[in-house]
Structures are given as structure tokens and as C-alpha cells.
Protein backbone atom coordinates (compact mmCIF):
# COMPACT_ATOMS: atom_id res chain seq x y z
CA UNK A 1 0.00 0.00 0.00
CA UNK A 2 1.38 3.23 -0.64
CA UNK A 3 -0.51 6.91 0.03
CA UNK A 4 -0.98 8.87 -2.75
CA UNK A 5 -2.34 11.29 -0.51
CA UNK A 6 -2.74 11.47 3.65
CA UNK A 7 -3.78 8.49 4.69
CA UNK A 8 -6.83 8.14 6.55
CA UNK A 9 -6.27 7.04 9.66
CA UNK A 10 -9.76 6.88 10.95
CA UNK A 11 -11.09 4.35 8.53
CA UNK A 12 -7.36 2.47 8.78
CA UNK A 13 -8.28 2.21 13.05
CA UNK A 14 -12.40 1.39 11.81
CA UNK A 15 -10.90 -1.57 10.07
CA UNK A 16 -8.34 -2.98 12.56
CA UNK A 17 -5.46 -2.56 9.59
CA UNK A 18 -2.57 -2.33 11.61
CA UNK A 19 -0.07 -3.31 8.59
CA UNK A 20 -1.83 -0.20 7.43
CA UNK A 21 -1.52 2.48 10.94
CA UNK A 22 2.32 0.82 10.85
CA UNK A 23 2.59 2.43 7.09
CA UNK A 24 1.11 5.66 7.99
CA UNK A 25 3.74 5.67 11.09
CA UNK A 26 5.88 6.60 8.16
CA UNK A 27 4.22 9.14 6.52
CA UNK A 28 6.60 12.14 5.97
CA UNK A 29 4.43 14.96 4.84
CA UNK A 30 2.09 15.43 7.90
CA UNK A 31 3.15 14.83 11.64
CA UNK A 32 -0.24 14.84 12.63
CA UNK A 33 -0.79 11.59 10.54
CA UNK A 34 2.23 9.95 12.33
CA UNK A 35 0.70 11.13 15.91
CA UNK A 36 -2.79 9.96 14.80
CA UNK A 37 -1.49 6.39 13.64
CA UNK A 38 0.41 5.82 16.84
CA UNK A 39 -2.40 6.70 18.98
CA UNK A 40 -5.07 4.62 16.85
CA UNK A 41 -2.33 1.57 17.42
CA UNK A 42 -1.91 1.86 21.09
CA UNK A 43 -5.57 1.76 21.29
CA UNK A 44 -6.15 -1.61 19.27
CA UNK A 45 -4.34 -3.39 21.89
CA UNK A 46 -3.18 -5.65 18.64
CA UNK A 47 -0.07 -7.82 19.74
CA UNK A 48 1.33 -7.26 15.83
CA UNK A 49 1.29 -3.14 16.78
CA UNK A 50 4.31 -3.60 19.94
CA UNK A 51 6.79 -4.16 16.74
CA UNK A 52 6.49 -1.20 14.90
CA UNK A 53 8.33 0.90 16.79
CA UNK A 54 11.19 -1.09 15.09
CA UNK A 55 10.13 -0.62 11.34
CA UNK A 56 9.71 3.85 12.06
CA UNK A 57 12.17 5.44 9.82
CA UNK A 58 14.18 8.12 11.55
């Protein structure tokens, strides 16, 4: 998946698609989009969501 524009983090938290949040994680235009896709992973509690701290790109 790549974002041709901001990705919608809302809808990506609706439907559980953490391979999705961990993508937006990544998102270099907006740091709002980063904040919002850490805070929608914390809150799904999903096991797969304590790695991707490792896969952030500094």
C-alpha cells in the first residue's frame, strides 16, 4: 500500500489494519498523521502493533 495522498487514519483504526496504521507511522508529509497512527495503534491493543516501533524510519 502506498498513500498517494494522507492516509486516513480513521477508517485504517475502523478496520483494525494495523499493517496499514504501521505504514502511515511513516508518513513524511504530515506529523499529525504519524501522531494519529500511533495513537489509533496503542488503542487496538493488537499484539502485531508492539513491533512497529522497530520498522519507524528516523
Amino acid at each position: 500500500m502506498s498513500f498517494l495522498s494522507s492516509p486516513n487514519v480513521q477508517k485504517l483504526k475502523e478496520d483494525r489494519d494495523v499493517p496499514g496504521l504501521i505504514k502511515a507511522l511513516n508518513y513524511p508529509l504530515k506529523s499529525q498523521v504519524r501522531i494519529a497512527a500511533a495513537e489509533a495503534l496503542g488503542s487496538l491493543a493488537d499484539p502485531r502493533s508492539e513491533t512497529a516501533g522497530g520498522s519507524i524510519k528516523r
